[in-house]
C-alpha atoms as a PDB file:
ATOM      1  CA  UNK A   1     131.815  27.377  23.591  1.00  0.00           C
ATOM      2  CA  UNK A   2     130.083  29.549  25.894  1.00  0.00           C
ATOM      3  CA  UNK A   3     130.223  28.708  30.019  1.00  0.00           C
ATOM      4  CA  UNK A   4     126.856  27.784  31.426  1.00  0.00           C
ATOM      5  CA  UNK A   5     125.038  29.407  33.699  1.00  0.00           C
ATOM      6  CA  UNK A   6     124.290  27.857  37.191  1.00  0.00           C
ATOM      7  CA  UNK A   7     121.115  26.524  38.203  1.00  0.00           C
ATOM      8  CA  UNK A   8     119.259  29.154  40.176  1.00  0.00           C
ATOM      9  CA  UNK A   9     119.695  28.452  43.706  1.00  0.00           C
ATOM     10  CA  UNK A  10     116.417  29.471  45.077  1.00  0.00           C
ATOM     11  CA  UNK A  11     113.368  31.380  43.512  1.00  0.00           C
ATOM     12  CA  UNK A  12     114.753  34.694  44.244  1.00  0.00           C
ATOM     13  CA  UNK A  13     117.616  33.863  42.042  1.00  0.00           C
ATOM     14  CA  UNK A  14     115.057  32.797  39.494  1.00  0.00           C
ATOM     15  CA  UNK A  15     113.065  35.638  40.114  1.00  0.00           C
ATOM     16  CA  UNK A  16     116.140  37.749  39.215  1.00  0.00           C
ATOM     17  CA  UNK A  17     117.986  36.181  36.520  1.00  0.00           C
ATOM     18  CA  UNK A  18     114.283  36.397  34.739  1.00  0.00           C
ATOM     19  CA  UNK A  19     113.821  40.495  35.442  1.00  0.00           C
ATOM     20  CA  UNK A  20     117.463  41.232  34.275  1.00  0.00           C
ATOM     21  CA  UNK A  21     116.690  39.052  31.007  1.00  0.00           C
ATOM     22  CA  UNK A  22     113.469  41.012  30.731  1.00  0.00           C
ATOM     23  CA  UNK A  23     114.896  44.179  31.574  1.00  0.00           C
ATOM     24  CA  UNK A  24     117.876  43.626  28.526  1.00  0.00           C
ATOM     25  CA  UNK A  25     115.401  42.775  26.347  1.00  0.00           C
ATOM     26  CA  UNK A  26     113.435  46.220  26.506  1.00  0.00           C
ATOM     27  CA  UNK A  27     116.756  47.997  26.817  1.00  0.00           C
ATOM     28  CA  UNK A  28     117.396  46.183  23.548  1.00  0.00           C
ATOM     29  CA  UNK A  29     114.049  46.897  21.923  1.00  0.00           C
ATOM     30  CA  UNK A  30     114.520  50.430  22.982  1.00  0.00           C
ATOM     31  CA  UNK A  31     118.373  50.541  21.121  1.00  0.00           C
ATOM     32  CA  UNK A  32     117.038  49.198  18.224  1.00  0.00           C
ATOM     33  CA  UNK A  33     114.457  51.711  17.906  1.00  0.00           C
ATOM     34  CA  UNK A  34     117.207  54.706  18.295  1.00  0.00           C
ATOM     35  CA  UNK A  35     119.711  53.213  16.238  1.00  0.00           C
ATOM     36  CA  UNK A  36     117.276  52.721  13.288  1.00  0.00           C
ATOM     37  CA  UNK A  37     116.467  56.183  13.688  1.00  0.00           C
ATOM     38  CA  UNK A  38     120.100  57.655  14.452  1.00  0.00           C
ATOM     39  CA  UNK A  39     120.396  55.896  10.659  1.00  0.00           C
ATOM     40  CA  UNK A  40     117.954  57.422   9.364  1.00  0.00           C
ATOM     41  CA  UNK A  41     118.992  60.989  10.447  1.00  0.00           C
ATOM     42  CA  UNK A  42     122.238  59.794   8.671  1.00  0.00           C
ATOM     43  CA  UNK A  43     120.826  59.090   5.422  1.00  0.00           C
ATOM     44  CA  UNK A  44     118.536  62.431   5.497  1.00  0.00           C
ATOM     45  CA  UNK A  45     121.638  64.867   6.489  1.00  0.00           C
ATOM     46  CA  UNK A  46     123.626  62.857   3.605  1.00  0.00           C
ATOM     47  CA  UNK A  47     120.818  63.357   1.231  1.00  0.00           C
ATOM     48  CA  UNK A  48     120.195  66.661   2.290  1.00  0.00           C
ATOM     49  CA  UNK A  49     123.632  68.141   2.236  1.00  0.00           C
ATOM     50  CA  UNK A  50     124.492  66.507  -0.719  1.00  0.00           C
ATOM     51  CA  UNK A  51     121.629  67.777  -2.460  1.00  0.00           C
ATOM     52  CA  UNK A  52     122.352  71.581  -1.247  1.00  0.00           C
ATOM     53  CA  UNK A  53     126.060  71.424  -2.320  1.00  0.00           C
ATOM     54  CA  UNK A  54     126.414  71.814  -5.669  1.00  0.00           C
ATOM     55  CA  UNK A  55     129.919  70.064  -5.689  1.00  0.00           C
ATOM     56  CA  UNK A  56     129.654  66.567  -5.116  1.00  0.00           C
ATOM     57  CA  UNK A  57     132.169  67.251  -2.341  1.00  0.00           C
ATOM     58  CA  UNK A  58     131.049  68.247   1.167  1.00  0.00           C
ATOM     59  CA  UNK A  59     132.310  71.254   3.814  1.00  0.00           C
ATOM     60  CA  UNK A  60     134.489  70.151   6.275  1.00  0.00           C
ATOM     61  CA  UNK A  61     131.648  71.015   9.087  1.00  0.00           C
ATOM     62  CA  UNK A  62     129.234  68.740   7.036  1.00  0.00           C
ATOM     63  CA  UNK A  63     131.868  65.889   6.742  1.00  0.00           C
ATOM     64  CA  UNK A  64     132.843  65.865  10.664  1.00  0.00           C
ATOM     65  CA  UNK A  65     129.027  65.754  11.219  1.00  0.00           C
ATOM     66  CA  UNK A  66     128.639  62.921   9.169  1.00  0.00           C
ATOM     67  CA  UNK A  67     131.339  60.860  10.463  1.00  0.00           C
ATOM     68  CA  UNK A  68     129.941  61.753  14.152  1.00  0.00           C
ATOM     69  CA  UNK A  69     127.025  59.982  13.255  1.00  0.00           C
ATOM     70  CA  UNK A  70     128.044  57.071  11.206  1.00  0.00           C
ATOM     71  CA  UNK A  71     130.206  56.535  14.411  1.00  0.00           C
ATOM     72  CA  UNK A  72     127.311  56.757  16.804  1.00  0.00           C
ATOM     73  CA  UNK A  73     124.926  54.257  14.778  1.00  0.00           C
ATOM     74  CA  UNK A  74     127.996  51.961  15.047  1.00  0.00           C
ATOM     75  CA  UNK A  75     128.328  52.974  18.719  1.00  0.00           C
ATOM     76  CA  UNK A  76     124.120  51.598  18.574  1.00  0.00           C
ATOM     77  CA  UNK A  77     124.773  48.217  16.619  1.00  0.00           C
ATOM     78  CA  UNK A  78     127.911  47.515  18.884  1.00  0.00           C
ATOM     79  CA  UNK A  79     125.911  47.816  21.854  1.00  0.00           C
ATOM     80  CA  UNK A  80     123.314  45.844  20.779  1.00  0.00           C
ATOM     81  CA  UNK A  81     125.729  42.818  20.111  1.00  0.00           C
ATOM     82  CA  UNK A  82     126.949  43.218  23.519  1.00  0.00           C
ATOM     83  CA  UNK A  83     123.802  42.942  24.518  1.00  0.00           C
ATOM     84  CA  UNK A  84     122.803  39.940  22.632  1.00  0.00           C
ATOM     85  CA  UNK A  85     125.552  38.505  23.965  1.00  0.00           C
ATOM     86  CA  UNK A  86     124.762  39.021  27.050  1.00  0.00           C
ATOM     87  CA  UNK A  87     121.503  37.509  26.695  1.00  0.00           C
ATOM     88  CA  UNK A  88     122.276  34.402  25.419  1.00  0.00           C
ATOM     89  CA  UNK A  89     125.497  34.100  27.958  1.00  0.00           C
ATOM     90  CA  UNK A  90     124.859  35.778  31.087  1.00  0.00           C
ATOM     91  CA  UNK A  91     128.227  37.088  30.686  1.00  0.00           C
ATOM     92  CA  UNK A  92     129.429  40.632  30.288  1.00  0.00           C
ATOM     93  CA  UNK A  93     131.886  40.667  27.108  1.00  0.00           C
ATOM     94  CA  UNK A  94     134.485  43.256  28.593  1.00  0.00           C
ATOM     95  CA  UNK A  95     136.155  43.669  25.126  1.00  0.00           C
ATOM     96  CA  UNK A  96     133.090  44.159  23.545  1.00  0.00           C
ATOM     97  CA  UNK A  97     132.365  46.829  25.981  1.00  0.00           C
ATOM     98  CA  UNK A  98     135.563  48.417  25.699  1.00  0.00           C
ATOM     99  CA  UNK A  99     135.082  48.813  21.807  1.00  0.00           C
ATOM    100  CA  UNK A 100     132.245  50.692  22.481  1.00  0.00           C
ATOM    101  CA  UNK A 101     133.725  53.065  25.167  1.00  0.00           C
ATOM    102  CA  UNK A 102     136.367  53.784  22.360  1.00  0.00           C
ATOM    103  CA  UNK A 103     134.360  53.902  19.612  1.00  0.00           C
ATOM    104  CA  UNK A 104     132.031  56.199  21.360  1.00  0.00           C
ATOM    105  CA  UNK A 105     135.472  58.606  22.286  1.00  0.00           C
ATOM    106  CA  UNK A 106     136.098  57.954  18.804  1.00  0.00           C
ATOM    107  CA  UNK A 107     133.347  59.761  17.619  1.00  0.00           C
ATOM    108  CA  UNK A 108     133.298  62.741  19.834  1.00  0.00           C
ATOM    109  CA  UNK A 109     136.802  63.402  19.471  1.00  0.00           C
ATOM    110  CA  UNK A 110     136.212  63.266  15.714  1.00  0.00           C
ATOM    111  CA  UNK A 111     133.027  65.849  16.257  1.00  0.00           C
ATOM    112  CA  UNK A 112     135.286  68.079  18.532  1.00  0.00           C
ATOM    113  CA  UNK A 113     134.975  71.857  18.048  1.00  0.00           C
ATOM    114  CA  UNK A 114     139.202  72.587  18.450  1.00  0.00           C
ATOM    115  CA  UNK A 115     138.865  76.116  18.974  1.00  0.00           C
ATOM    116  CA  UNK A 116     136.540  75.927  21.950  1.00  0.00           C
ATOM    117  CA  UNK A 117     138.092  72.813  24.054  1.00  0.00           C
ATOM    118  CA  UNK A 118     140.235  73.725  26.706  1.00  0.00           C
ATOM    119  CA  UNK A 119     143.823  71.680  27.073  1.00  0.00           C
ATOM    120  CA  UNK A 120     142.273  70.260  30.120  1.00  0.00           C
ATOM    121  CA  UNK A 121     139.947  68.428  28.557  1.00  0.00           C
ATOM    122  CA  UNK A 122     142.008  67.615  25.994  1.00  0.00           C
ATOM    123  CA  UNK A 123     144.567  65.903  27.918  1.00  0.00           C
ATOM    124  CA  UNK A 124     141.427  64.575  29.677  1.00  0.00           C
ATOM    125  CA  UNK A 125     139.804  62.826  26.348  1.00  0.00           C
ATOM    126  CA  UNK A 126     143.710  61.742  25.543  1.00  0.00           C
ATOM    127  CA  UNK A 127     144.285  59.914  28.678  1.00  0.00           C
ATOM    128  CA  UNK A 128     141.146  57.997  28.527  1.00  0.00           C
ATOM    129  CA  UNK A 129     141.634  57.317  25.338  1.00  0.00           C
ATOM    130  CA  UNK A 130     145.045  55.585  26.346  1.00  0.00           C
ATOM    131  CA  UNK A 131     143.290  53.990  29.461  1.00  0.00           C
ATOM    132  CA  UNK A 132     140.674  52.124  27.421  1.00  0.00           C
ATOM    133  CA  UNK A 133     143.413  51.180  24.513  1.00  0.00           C
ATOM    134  CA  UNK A 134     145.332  49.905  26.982  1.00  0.00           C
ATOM    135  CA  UNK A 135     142.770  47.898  28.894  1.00  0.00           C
ATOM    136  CA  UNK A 136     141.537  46.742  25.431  1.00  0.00           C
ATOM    137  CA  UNK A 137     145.077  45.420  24.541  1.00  0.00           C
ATOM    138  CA  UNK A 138     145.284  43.664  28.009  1.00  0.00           C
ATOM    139  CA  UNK A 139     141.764  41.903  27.938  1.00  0.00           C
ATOM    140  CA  UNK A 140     142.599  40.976  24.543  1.00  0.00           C
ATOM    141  CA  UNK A 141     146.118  39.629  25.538  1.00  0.00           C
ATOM    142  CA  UNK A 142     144.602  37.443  28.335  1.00  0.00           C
ATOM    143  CA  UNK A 143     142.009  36.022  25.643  1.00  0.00           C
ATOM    144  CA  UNK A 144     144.549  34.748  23.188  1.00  0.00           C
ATOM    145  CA  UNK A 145     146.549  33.529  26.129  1.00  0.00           C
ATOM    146  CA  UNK A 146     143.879  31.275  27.423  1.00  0.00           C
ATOM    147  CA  UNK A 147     142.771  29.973  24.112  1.00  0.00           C
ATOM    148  CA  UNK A 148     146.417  29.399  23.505  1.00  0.00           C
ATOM    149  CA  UNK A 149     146.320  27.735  27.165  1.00  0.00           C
ATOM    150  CA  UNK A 150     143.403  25.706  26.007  1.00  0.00           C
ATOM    151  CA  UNK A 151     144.378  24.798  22.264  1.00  0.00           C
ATOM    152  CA  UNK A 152     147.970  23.574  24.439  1.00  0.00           C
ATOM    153  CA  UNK A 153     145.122  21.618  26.558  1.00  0.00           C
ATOM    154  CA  UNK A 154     143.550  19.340  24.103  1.00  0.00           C
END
């Protein structure tokens, strides 16, 4: 069950909560359009490269690439649920959010050139890496702990 929202105090708090919905809403509209598109482009480089190859297997390149975008249409349709979510809550999912941050690492990490990053940046994409797995693990443990708290409850 979701928490409700509290009345609007005055019309300025009206006047905001109805620009921010209005606001997510076109920031939606405007995801949906560039994920359906970022899927697209993923269909067309898969038909394309599998038509040019005339193994049914792919390059390595060509497989990397693919994966880079599969990731970043699920980066799309992630955010998009967070933002739904956000819609009909109010509320700012933080694990939701979190997914997306590592998803999104995911898929550039995956995409990363070897040869050409520096071990700076390296340790740099490593350690947030760990810093959002290990924020994800903690929001998640204080999640089951309160539905644990609340199951107790009843």
């Amino acid at each position: 069950m979701l928490p409700e929202l509290p009345p609007p105090v005055n019309k300025w708090d009206a006047a905001m909560r109805v620009f921010e919905r209005i606001i997510v809403l076109f920031l939606m509209v405007l995801l949906m359009l560039v994920t359906t598109v970022a899927a697209l482009e993923l269909g067309w480089m898969l038909v394309k490269d599998l038509a040019t190859t005339r193994e049914l297997l792919l390059d390595r390149e060509e497989l990397l690439q693919l994966f880079g975008f599969f990731l970043l249409v699920l980066v799309g349709v992630e955010l998009l649920t967070a933002l739904k979510f956000y819609v009909r809550s109010g509320i700012v999912q933080v694990e939701v959010v979190l997914e997306v941050a590592l998803t999104a690492i995911a898929q550039k990490v995956i995409v990363l050139d070897a040869t050409k990053a520096t071990g700076v940046s390296l340790l740099g994409e490593a350690a947030i890496i760990l810093a959002l797995a290990v924020a994800y693990w903690a929001t998640h443990a204080v999640r089951l702990r309160r539905h644990a708290a609340l199951a107790g409850a009843s």
